[in-house]
Protein backbone atom coordinates (compact mmCIF):
# COMPACT_ATOMS: atom_id res chain seq x y z
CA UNK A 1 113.62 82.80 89.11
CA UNK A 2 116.63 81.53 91.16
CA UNK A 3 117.42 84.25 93.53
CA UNK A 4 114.78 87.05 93.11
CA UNK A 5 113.24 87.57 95.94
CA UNK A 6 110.31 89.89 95.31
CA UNK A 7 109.64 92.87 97.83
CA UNK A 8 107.48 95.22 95.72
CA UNK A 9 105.38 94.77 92.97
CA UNK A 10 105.26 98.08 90.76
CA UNK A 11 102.08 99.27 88.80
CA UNK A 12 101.66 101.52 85.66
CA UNK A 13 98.18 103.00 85.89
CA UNK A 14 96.04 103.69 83.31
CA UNK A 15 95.13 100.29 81.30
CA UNK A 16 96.36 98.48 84.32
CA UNK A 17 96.02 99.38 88.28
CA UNK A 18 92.75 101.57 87.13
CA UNK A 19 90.48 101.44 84.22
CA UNK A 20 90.39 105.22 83.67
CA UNK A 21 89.29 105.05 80.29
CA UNK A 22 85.57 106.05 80.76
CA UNK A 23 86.78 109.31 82.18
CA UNK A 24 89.59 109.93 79.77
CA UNK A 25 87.16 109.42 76.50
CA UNK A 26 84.20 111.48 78.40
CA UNK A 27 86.48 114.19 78.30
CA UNK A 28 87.93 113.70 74.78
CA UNK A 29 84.45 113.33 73.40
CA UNK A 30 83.02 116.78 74.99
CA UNK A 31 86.53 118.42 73.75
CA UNK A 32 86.04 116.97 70.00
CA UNK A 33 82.43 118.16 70.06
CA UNK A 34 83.14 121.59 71.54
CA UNK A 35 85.43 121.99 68.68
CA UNK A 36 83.26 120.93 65.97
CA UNK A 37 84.67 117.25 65.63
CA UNK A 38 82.61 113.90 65.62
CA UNK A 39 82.68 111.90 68.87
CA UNK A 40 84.81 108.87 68.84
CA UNK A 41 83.92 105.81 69.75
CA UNK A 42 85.63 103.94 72.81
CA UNK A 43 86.76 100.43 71.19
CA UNK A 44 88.38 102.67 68.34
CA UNK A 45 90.26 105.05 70.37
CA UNK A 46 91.19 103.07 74.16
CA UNK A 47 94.15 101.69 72.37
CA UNK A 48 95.53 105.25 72.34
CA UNK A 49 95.85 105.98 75.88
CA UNK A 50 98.39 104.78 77.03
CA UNK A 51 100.11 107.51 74.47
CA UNK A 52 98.28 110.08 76.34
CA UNK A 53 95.68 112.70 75.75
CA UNK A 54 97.54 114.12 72.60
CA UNK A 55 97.78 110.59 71.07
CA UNK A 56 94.27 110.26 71.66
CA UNK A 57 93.78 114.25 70.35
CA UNK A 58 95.59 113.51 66.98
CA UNK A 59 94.05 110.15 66.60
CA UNK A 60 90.47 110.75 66.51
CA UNK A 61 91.05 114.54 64.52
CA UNK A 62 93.87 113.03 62.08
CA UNK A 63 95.12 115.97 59.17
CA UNK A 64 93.87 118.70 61.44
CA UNK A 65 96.27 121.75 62.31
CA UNK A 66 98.54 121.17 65.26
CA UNK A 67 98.03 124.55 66.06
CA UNK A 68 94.21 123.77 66.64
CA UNK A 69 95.32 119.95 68.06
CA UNK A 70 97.38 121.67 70.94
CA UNK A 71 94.19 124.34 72.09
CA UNK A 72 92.36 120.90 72.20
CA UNK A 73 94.78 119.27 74.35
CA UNK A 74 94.64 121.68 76.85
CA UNK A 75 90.67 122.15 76.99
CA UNK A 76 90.53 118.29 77.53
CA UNK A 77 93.48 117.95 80.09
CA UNK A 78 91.37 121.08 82.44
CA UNK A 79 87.93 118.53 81.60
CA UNK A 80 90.01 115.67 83.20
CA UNK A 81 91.28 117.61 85.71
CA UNK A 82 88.11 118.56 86.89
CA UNK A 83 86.71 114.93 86.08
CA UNK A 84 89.10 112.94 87.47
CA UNK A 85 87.59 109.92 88.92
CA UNK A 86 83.62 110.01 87.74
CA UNK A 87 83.72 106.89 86.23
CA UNK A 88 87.22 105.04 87.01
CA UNK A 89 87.28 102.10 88.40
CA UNK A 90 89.71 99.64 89.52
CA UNK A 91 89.84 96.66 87.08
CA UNK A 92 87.95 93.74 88.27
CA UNK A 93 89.81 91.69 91.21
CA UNK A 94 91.91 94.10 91.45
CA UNK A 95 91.74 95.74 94.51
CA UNK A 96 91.42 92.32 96.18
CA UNK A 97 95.36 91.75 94.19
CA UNK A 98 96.13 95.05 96.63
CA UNK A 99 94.66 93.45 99.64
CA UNK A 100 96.84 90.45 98.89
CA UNK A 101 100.13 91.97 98.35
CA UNK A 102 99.37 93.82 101.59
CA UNK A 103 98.51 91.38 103.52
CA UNK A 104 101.40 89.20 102.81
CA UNK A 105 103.85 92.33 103.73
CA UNK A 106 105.22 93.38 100.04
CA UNK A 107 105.27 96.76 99.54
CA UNK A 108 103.74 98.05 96.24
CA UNK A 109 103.38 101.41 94.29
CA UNK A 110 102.68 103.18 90.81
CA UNK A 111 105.25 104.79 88.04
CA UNK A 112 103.19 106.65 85.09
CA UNK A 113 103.74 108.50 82.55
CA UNK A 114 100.77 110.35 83.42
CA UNK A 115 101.58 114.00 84.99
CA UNK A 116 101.76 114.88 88.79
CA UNK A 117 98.65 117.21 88.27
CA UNK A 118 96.32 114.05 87.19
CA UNK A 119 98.25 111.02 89.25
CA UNK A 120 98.03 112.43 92.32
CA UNK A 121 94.32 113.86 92.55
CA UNK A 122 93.29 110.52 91.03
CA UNK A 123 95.40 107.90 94.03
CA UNK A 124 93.42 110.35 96.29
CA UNK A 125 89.72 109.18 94.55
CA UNK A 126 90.52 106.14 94.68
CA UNK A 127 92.04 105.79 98.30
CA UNK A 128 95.41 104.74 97.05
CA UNK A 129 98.23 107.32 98.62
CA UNK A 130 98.41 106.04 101.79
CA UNK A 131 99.09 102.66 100.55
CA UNK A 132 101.42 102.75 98.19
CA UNK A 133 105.63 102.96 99.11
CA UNK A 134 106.08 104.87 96.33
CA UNK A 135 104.24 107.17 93.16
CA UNK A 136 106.22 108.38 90.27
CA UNK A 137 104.82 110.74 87.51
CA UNK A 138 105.86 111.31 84.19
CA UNK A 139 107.21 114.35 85.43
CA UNK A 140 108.87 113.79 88.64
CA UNK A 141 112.13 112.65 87.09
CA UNK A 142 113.78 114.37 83.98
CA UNK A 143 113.02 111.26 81.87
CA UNK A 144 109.69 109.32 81.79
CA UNK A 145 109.55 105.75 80.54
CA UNK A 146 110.98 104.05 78.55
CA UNK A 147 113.63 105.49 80.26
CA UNK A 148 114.67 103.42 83.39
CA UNK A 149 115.14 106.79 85.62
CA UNK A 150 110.87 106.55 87.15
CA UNK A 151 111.99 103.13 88.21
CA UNK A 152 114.54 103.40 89.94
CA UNK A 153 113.16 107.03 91.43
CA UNK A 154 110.45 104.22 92.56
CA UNK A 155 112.68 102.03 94.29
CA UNK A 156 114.32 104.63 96.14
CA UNK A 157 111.10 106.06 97.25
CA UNK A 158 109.80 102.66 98.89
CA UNK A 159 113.29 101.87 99.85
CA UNK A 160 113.81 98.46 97.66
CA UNK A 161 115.98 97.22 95.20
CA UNK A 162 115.19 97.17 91.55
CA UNK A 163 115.95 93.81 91.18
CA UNK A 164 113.35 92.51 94.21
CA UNK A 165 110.66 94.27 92.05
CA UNK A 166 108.10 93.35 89.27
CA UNK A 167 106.93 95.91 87.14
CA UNK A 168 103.37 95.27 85.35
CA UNK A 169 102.02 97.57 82.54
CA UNK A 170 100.34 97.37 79.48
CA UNK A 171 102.50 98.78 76.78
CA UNK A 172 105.98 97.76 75.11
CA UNK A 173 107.41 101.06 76.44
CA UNK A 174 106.56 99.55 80.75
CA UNK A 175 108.32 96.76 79.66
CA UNK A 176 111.28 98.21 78.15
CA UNK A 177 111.40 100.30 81.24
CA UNK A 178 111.29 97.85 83.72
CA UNK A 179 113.56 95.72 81.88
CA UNK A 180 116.35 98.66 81.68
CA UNK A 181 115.90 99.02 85.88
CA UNK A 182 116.56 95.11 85.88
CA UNK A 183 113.31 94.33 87.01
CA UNK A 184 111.40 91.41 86.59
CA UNK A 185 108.23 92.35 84.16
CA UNK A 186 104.53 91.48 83.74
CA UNK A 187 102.40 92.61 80.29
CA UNK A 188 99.24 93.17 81.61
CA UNK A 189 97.26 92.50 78.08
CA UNK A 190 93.69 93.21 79.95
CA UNK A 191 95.07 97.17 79.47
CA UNK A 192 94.77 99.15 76.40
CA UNK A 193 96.78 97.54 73.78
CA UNK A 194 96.69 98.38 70.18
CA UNK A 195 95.29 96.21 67.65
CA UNK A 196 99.09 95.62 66.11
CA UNK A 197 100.80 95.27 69.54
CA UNK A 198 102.10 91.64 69.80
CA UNK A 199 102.93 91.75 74.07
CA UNK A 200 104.41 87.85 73.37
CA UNK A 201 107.12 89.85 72.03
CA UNK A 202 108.37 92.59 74.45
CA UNK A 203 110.23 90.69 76.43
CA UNK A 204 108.07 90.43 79.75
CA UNK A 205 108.98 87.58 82.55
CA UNK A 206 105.12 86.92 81.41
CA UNK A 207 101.81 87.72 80.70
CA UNK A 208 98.76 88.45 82.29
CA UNK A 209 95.24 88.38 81.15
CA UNK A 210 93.45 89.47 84.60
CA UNK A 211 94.89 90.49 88.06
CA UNK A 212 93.85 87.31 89.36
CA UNK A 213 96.70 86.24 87.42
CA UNK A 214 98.72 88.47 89.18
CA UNK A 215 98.25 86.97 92.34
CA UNK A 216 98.59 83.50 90.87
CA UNK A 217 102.14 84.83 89.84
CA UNK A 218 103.02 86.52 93.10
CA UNK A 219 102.07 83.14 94.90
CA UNK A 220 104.18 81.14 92.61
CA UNK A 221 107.12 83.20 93.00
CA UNK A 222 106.97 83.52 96.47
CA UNK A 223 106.76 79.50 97.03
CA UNK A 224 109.53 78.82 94.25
């Protein structure tokens, strides 16, 4: 890591800043049952979310009418609205990984894919805007990710260089994102990956298997 010279570590969000799962299946279940579908069951369909609520939709009502698919989508993106943050949580150490970063004067935000309507409302549960340098959506730029456009959007929010940043996320498509903004990369494989993912193989700077780790790599990097 000759020459980087890390200023701001950047977070995806769902499967890896917060564990919003719980709420996100909650709401998919109540949808499937309003609409005379079988509730899923969380091990079988977590892997979907970080393709978002349609992913998740299609997944657990597979050969059904898109027509039908799309009226479900939007019934269970108004229950998340209006369910936000009842049972998200950050993932286990790592709030104390925000503390850190904070504390040793790095600057550190979010860049989703999730929309402005459900990022925003859920940084406010959990006490996050006024922290972070910088939130990106996955509509606040013309392109989402894999497209490098959120990242850099990021950088020029909280005023950094791409290059002094790490991005960690939990899907090939964070990685190839970060990567294209010439960022150094973290695969986060605590998140939500898919049974056929293979993270070893997306081209991350390296991988994590809890946000302890994170700090571990922060210290490292720092020191080198």
């Amino acid at each position: 890591m000759s020459g980087f010279k890390l200023a701001c570590v950047l977070f995806d969000l769902d499967g890896t800043l917060v564990d919003t799962a719980p709420d996100l299946i909650a709401c998919l279940n109540k949808t499937l049952v309003t609409h005379g579908f079988p509730a899923v069951d969380n091990t079988n369909i977590k892997p979907c979310i970080s393709m978002g609520a349609l992913a998740m939709i299609k997944h657990a009502t597979a050969e059904t009418d898109e027509k039908l698919q799309t009226q479900m989508l939007d019934y269970m993106l108004d229950c998340y609205q209006n369910n936000i943050a009842e049972h998200s949580r950050f993932f286990t150490g790592m709030n104390e990984t925000l503390d850190m970063i904070d504390s040793l004067g790095l600057k550190w935000g979010v860049v989703t894919n999730k929309r402005e309507r459900f990022t925003l409302p859920l940084m406010n549960a959990m006490n996050l805007m006024d922290r972070a340098a910088c939130v990106i959506s996955g509509d606040t730029t013309a392109n989402s990710k894999p497209h490098p456009e959120p990242m850099l959007a990021a950088c020029r929010q909280a005023q950094v260089r791409p290059e002094n940043c790490v991005y960690v996320g939990d899907a090939s498509h964070d990685i190839a994102a970060g990567k294209s903004a010439n960022m150094k990369t973290l695969a986060a494989v605590y998140g939500y990956l898919k049974d056929e993912d293979q993270p070893e193989n997306w081209g991350a700077d390296a991988l994590i298997d809890h946000p302890q780790q994170l700090q571990h790599w922060i210290q490292a990097t720092l020191c080198h």
